[in-house]
PDB file of N, CA and C in Angstrom:
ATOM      1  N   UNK A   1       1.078 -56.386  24.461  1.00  0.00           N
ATOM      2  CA  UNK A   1       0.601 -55.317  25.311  1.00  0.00           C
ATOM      3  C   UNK A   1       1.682 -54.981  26.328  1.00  0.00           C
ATOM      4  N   UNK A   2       1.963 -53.919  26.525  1.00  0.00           N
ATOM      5  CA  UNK A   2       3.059 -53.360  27.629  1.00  0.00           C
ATOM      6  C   UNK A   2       2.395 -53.056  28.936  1.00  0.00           C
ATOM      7  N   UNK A   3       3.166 -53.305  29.812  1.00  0.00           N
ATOM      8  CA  UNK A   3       2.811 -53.482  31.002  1.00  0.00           C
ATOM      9  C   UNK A   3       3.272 -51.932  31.646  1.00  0.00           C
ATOM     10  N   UNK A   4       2.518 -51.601  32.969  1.00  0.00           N
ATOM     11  CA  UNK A   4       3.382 -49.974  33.550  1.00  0.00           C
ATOM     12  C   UNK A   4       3.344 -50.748  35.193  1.00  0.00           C
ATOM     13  N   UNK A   5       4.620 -50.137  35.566  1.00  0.00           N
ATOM     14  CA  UNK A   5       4.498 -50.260  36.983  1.00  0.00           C
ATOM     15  C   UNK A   5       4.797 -48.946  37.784  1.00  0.00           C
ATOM     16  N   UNK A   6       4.457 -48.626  38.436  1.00  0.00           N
ATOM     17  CA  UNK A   6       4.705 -47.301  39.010  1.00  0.00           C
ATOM     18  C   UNK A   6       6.191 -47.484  39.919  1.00  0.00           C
ATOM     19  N   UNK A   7       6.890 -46.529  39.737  1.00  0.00           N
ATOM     20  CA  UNK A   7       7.897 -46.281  40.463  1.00  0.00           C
ATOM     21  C   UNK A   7       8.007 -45.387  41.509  1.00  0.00           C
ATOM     22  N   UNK A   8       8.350 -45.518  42.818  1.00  0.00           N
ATOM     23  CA  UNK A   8       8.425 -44.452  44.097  1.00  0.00           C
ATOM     24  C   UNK A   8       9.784 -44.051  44.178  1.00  0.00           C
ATOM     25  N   UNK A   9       9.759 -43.042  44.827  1.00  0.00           N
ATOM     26  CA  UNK A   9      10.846 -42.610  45.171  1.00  0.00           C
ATOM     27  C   UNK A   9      11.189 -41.981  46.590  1.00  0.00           C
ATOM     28  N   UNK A  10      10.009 -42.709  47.647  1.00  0.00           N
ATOM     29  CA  UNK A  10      10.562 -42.924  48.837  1.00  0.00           C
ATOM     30  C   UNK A  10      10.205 -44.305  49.359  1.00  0.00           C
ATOM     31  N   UNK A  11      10.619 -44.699  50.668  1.00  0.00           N
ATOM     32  CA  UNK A  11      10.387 -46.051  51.635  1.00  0.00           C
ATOM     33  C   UNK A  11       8.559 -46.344  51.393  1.00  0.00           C
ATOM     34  N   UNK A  12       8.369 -45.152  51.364  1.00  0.00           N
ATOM     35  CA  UNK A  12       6.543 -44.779  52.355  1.00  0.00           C
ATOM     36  C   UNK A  12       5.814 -46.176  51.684  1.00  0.00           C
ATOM     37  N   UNK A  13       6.348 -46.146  50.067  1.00  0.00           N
ATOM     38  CA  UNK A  13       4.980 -47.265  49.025  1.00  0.00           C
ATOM     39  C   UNK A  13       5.627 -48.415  49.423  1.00  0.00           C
ATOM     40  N   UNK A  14       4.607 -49.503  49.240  1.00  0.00           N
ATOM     41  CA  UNK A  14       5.159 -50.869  49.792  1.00  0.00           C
ATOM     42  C   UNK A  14       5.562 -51.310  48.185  1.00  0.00           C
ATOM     43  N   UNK A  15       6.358 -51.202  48.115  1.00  0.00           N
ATOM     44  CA  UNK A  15       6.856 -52.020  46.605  1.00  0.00           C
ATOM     45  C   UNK A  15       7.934 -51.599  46.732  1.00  0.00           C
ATOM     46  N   UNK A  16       8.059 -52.828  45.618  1.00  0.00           N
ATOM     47  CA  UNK A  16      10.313 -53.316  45.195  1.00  0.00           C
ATOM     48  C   UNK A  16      10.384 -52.246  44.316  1.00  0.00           C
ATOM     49  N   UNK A  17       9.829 -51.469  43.836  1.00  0.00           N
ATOM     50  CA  UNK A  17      10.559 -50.526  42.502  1.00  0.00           C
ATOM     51  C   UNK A  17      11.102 -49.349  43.560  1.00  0.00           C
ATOM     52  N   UNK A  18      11.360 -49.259  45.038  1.00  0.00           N
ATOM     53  CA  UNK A  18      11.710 -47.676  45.008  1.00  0.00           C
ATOM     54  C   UNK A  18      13.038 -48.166  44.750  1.00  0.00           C
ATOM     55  N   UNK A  19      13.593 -46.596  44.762  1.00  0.00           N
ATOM     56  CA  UNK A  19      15.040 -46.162  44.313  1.00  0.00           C
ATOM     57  C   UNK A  19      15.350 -45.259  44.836  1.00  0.00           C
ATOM     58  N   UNK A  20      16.697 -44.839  44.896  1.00  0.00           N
ATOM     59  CA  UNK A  20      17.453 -44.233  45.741  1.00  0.00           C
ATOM     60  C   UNK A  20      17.470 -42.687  44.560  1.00  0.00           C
ATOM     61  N   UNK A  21      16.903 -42.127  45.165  1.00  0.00           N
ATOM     62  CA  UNK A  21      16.985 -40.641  44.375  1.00  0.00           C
ATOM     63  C   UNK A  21      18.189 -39.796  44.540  1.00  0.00           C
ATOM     64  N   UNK A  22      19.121 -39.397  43.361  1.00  0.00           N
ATOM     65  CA  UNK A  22      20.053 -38.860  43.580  1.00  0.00           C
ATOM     66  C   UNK A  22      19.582 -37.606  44.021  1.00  0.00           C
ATOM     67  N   UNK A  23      20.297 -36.978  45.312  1.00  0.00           N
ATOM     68  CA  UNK A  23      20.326 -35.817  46.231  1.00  0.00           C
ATOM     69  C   UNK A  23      21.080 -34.913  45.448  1.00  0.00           C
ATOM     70  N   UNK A  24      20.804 -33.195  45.377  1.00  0.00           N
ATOM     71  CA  UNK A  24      21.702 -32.775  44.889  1.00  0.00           C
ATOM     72  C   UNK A  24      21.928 -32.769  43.267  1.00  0.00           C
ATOM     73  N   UNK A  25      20.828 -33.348  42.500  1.00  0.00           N
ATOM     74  CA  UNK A  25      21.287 -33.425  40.922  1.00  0.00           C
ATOM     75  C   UNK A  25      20.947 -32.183  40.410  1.00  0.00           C
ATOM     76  N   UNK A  26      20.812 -31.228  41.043  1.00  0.00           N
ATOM     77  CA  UNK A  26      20.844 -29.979  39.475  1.00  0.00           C
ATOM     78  C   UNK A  26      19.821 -29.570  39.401  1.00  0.00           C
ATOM     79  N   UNK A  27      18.944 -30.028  38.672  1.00  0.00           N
ATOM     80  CA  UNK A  27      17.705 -30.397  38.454  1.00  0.00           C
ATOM     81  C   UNK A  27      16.246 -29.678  39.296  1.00  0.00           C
ATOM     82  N   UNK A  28      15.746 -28.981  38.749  1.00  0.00           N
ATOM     83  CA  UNK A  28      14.791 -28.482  39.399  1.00  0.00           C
ATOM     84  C   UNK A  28      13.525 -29.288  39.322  1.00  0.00           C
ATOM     85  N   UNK A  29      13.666 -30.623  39.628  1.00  0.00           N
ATOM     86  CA  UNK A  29      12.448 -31.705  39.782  1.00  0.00           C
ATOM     87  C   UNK A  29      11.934 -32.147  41.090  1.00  0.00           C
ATOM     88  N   UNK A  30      12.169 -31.403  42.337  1.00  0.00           N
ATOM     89  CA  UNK A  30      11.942 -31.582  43.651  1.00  0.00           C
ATOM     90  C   UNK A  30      10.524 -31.599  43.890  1.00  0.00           C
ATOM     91  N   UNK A  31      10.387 -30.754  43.955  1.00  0.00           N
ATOM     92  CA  UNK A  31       8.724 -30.267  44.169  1.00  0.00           C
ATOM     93  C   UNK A  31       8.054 -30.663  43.236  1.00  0.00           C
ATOM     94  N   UNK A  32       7.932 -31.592  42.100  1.00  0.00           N
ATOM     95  CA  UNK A  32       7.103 -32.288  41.502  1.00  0.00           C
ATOM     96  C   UNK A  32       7.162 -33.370  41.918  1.00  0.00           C
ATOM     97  N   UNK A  33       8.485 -34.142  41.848  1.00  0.00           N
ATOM     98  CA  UNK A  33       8.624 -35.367  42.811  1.00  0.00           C
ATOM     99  C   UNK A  33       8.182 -35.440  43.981  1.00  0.00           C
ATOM    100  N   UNK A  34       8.030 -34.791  44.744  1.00  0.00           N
ATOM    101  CA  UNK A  34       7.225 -35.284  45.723  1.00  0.00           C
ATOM    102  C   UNK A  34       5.804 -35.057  45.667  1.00  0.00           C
ATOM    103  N   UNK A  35       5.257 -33.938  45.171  1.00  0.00           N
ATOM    104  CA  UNK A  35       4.053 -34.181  45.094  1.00  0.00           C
ATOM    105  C   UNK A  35       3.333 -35.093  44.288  1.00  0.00           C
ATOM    106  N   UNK A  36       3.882 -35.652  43.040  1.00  0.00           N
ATOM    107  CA  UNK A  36       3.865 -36.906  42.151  1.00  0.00           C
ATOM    108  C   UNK A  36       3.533 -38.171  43.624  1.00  0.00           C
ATOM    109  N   UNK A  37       4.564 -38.440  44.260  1.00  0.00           N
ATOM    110  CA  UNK A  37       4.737 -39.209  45.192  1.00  0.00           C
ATOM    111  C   UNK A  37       3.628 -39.353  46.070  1.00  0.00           C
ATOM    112  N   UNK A  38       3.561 -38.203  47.235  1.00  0.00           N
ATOM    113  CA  UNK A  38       2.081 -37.558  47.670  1.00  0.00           C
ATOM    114  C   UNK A  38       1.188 -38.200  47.370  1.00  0.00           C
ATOM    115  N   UNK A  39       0.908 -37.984  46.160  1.00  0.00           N
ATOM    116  CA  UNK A  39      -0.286 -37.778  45.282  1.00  0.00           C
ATOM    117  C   UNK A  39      -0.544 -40.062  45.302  1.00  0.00           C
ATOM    118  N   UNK A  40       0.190 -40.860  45.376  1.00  0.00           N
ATOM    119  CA  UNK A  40       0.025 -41.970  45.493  1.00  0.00           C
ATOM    120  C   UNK A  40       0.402 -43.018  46.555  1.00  0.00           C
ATOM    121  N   UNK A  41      -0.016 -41.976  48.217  1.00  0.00           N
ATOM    122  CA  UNK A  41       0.209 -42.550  49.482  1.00  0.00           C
ATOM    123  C   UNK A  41      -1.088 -42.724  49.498  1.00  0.00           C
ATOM    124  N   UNK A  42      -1.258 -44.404  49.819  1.00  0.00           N
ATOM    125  CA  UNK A  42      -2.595 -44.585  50.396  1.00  0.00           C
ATOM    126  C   UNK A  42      -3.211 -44.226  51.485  1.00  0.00           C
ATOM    127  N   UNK A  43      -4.518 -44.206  51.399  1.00  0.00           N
ATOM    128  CA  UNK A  43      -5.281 -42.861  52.396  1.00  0.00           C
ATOM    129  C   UNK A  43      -4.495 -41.881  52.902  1.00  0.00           C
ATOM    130  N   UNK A  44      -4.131 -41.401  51.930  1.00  0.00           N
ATOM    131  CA  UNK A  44      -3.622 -40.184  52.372  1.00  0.00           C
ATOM    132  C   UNK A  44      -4.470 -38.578  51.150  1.00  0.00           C
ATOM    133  N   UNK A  45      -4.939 -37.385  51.870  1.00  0.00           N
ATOM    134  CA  UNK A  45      -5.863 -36.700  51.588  1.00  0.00           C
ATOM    135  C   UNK A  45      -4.607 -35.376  51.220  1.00  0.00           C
ATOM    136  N   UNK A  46      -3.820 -35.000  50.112  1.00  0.00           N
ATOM    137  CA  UNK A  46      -3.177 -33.821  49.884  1.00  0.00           C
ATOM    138  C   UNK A  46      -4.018 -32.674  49.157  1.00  0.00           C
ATOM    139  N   UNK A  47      -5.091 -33.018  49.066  1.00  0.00           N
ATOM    140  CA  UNK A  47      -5.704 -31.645  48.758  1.00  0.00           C
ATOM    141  C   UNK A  47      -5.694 -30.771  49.140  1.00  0.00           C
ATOM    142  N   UNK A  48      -5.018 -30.388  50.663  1.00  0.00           N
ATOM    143  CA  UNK A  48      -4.991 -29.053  51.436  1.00  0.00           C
ATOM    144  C   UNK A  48      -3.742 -29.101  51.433  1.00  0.00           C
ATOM    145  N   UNK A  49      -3.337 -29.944  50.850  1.00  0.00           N
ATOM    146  CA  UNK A  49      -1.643 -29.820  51.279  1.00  0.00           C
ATOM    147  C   UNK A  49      -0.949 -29.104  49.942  1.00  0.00           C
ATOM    148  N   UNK A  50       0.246 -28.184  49.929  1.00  0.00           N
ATOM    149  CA  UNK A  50       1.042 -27.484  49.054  1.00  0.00           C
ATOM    150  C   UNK A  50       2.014 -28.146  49.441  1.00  0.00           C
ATOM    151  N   UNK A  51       2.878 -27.742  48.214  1.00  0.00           N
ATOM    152  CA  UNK A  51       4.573 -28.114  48.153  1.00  0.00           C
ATOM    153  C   UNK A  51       5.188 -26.920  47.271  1.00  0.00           C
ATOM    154  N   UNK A  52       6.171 -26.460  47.666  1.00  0.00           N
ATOM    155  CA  UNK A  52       6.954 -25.175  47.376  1.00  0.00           C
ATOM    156  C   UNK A  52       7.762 -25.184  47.592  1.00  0.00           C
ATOM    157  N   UNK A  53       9.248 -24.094  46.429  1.00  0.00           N
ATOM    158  CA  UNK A  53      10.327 -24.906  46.922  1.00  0.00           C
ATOM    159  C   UNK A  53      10.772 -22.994  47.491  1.00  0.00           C
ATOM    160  N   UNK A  54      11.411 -22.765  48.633  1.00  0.00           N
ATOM    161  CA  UNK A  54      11.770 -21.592  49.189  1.00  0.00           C
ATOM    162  C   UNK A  54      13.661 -21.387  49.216  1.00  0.00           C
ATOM    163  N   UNK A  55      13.701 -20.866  47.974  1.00  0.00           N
ATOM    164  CA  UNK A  55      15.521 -21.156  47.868  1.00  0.00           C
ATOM    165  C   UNK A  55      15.887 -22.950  47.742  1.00  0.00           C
ATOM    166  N   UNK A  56      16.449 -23.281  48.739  1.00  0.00           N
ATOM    167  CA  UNK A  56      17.066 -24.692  48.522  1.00  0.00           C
ATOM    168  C   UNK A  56      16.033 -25.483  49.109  1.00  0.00           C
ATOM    169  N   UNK A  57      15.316 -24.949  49.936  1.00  0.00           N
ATOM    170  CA  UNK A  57      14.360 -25.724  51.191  1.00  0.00           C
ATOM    171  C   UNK A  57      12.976 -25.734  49.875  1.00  0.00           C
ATOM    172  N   UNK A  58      12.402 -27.080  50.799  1.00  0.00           N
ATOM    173  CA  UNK A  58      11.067 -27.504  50.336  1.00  0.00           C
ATOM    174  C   UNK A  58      10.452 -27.595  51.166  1.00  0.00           C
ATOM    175  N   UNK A  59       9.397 -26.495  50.947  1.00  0.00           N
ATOM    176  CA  UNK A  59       8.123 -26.524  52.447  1.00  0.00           C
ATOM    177  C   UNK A  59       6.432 -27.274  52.123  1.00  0.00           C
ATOM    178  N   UNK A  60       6.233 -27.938  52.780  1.00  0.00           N
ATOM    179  CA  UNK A  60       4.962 -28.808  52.855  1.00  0.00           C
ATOM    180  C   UNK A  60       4.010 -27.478  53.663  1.00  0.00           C
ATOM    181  N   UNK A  61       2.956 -27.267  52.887  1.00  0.00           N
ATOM    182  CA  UNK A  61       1.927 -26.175  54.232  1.00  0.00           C
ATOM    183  C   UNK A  61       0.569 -26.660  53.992  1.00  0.00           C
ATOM    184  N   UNK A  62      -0.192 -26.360  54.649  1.00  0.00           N
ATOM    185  CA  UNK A  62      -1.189 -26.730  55.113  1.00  0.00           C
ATOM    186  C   UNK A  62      -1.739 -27.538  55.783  1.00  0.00           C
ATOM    187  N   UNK A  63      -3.104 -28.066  55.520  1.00  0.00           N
ATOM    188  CA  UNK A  63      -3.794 -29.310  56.522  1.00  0.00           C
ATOM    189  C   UNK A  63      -3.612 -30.722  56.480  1.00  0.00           C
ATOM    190  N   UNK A  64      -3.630 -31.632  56.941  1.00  0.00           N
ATOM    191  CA  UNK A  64      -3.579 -32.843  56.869  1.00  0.00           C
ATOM    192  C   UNK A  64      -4.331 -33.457  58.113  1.00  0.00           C
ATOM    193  N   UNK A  65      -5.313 -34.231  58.348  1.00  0.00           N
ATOM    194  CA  UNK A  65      -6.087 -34.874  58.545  1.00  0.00           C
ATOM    195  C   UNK A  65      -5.549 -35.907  60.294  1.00  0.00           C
ATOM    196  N   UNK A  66      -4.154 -36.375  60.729  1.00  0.00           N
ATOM    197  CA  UNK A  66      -3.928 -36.646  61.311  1.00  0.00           C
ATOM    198  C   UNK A  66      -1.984 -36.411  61.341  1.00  0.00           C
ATOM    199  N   UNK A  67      -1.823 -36.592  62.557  1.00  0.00           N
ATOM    200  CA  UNK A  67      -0.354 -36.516  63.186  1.00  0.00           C
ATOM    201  C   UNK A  67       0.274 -37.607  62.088  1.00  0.00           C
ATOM    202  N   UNK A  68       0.037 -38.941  61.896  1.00  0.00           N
ATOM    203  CA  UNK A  68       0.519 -39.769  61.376  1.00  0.00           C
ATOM    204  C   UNK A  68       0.709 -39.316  59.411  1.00  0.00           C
ATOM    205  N   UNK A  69      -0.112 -38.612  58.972  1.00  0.00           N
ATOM    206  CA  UNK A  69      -0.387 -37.959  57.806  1.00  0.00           C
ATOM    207  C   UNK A  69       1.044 -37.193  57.324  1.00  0.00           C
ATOM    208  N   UNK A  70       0.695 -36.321  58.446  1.00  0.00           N
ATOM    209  CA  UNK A  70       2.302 -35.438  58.218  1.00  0.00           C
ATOM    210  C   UNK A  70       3.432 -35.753  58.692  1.00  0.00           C
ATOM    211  N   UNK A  71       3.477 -36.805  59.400  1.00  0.00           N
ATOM    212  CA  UNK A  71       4.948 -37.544  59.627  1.00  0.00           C
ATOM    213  C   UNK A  71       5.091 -37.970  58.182  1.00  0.00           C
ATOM    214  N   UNK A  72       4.268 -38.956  57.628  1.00  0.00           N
ATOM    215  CA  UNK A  72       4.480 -39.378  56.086  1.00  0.00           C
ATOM    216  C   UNK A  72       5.007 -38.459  54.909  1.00  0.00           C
ATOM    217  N   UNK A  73       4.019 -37.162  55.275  1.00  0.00           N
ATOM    218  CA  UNK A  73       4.593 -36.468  54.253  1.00  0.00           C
ATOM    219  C   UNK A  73       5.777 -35.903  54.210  1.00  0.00           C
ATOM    220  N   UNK A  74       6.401 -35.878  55.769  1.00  0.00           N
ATOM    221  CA  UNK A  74       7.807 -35.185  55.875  1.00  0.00           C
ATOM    222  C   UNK A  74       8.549 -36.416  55.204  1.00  0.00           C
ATOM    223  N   UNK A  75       8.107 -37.358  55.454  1.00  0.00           N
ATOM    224  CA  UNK A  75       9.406 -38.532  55.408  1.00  0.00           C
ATOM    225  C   UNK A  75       9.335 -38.365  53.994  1.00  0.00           C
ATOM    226  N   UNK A  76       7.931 -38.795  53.273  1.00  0.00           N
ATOM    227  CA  UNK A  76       8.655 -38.324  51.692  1.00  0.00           C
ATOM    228  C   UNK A  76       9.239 -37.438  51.360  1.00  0.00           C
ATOM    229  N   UNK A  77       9.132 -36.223  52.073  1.00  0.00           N
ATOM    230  CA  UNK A  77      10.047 -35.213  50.960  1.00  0.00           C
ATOM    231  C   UNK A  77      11.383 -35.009  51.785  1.00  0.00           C
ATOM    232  N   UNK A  78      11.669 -35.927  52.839  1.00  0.00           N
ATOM    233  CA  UNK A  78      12.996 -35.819  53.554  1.00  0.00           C
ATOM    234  C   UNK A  78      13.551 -36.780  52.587  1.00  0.00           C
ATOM    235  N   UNK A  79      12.951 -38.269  52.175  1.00  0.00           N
ATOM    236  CA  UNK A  79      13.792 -39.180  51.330  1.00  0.00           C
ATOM    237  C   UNK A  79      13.910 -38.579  49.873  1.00  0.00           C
ATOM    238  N   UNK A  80      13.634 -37.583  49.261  1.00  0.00           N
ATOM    239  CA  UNK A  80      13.358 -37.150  48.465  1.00  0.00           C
ATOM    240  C   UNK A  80      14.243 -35.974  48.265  1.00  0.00           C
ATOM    241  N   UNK A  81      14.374 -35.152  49.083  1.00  0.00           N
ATOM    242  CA  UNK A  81      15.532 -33.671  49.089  1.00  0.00           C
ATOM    243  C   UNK A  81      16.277 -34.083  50.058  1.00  0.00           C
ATOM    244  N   UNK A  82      16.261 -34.628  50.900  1.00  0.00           N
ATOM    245  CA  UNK A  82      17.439 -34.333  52.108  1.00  0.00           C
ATOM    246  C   UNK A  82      16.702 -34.183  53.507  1.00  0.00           C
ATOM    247  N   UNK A  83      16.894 -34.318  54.278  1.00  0.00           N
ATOM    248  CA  UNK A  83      16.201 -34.220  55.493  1.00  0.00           C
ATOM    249  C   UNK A  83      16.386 -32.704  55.905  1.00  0.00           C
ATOM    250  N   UNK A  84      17.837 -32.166  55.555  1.00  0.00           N
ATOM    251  CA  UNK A  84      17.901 -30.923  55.863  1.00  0.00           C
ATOM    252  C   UNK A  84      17.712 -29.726  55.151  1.00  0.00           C
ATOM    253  N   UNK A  85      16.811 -30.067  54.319  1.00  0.00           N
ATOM    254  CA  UNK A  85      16.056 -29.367  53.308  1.00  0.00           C
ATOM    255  C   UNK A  85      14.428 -29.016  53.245  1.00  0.00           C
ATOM    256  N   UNK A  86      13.906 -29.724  54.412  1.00  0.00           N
ATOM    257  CA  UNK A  86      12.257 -29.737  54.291  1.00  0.00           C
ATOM    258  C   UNK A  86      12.030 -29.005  55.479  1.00  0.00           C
ATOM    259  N   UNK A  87      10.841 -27.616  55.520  1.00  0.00           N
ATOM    260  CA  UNK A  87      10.474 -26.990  56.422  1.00  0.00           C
ATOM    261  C   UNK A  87       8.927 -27.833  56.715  1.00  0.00           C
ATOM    262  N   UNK A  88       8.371 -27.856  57.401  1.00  0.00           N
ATOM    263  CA  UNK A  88       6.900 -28.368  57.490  1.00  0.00           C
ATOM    264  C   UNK A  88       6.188 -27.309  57.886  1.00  0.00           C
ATOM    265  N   UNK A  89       5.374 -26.707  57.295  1.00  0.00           N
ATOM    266  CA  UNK A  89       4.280 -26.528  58.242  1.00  0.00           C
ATOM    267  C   UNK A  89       2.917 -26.537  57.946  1.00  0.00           C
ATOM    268  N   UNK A  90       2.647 -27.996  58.321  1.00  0.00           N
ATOM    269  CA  UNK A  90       1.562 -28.733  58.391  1.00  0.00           C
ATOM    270  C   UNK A  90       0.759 -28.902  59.883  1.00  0.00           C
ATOM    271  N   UNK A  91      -0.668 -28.548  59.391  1.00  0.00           N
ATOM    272  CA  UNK A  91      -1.572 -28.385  60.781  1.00  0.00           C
ATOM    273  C   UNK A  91      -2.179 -29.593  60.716  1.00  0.00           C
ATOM    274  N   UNK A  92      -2.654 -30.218  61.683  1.00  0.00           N
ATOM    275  CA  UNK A  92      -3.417 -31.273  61.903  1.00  0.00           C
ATOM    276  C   UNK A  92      -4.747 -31.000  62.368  1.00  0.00           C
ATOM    277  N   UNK A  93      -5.697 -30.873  61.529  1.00  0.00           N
ATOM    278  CA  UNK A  93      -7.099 -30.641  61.842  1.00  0.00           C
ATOM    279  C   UNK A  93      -8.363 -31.967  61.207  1.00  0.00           C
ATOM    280  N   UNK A  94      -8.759 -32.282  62.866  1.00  0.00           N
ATOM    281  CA  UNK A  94      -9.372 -33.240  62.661  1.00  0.00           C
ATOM    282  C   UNK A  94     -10.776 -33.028  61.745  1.00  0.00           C
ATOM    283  N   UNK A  95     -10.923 -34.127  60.715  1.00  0.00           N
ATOM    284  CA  UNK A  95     -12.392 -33.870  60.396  1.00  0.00           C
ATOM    285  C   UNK A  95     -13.454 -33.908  60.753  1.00  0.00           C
ATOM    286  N   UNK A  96     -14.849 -32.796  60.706  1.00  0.00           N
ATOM    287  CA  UNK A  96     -15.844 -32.323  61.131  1.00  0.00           C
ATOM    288  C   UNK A  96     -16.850 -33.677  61.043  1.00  0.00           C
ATOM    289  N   UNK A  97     -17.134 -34.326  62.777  1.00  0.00           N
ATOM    290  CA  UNK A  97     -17.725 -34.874  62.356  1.00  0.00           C
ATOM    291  C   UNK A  97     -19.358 -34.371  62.305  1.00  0.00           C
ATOM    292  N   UNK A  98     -20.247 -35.126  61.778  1.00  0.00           N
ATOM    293  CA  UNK A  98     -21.816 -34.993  61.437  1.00  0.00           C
ATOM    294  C   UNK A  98     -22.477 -34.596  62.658  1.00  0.00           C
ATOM    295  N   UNK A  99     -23.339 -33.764  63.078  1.00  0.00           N
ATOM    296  CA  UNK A  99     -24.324 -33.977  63.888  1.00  0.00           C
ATOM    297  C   UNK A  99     -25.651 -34.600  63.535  1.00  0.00           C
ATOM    298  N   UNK A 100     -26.315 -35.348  64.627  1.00  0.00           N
ATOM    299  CA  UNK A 100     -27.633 -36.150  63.942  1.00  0.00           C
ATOM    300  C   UNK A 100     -28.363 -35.520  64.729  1.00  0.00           C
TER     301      UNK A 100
END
């Protein structure tokens, strides 16, 4: 039986498999890579969140749930394209709580 381990490709996941993503390869795999990535930060909610790539820049838009949320998500797609490649604009809107 073969085994799978997931591989990251920023700091954010706590595991030995990340790797150093070559910057700059050609390759129009940005904006899947990170949302791939995204998509397996614990408690973390990207359903309101987009990823798009605008010329060279990669912009993160929409909601995210707390301040700490979208620091994460910048940092992935800064370790991911370049730091000087990611626009953010991500809102922080807290969730509605219940009235009783």
């Amino acid at each position: 039986m073969l085994g799978f381990c997931k591989m990251f490709l920023s700091s954010v996941q706590p595991t030995i498999t990340n790797f150093d993503f070559v910057r700059d390869h050609g390759v129009s795999i940005e904006k899947t890579a990170v949302e791939a990535e995204l998509s397996y930060l614990a408690d973390f909610d990207a359903r309101d969140l987009t990823v798009d790539m605008t010329g060279h820049y990669l912009v993160l838009e929409g909601t995210v749930t707390s301040a700490a949320d979208a620091e994460r998500a910048v940092k992935v797609a800064r370790e991911i394209v370049g730091s000087d490649r990611v626009m953010s604009r991500l809102v922080v809107v807290q969730p509605a709580t219940a009235l009783i």
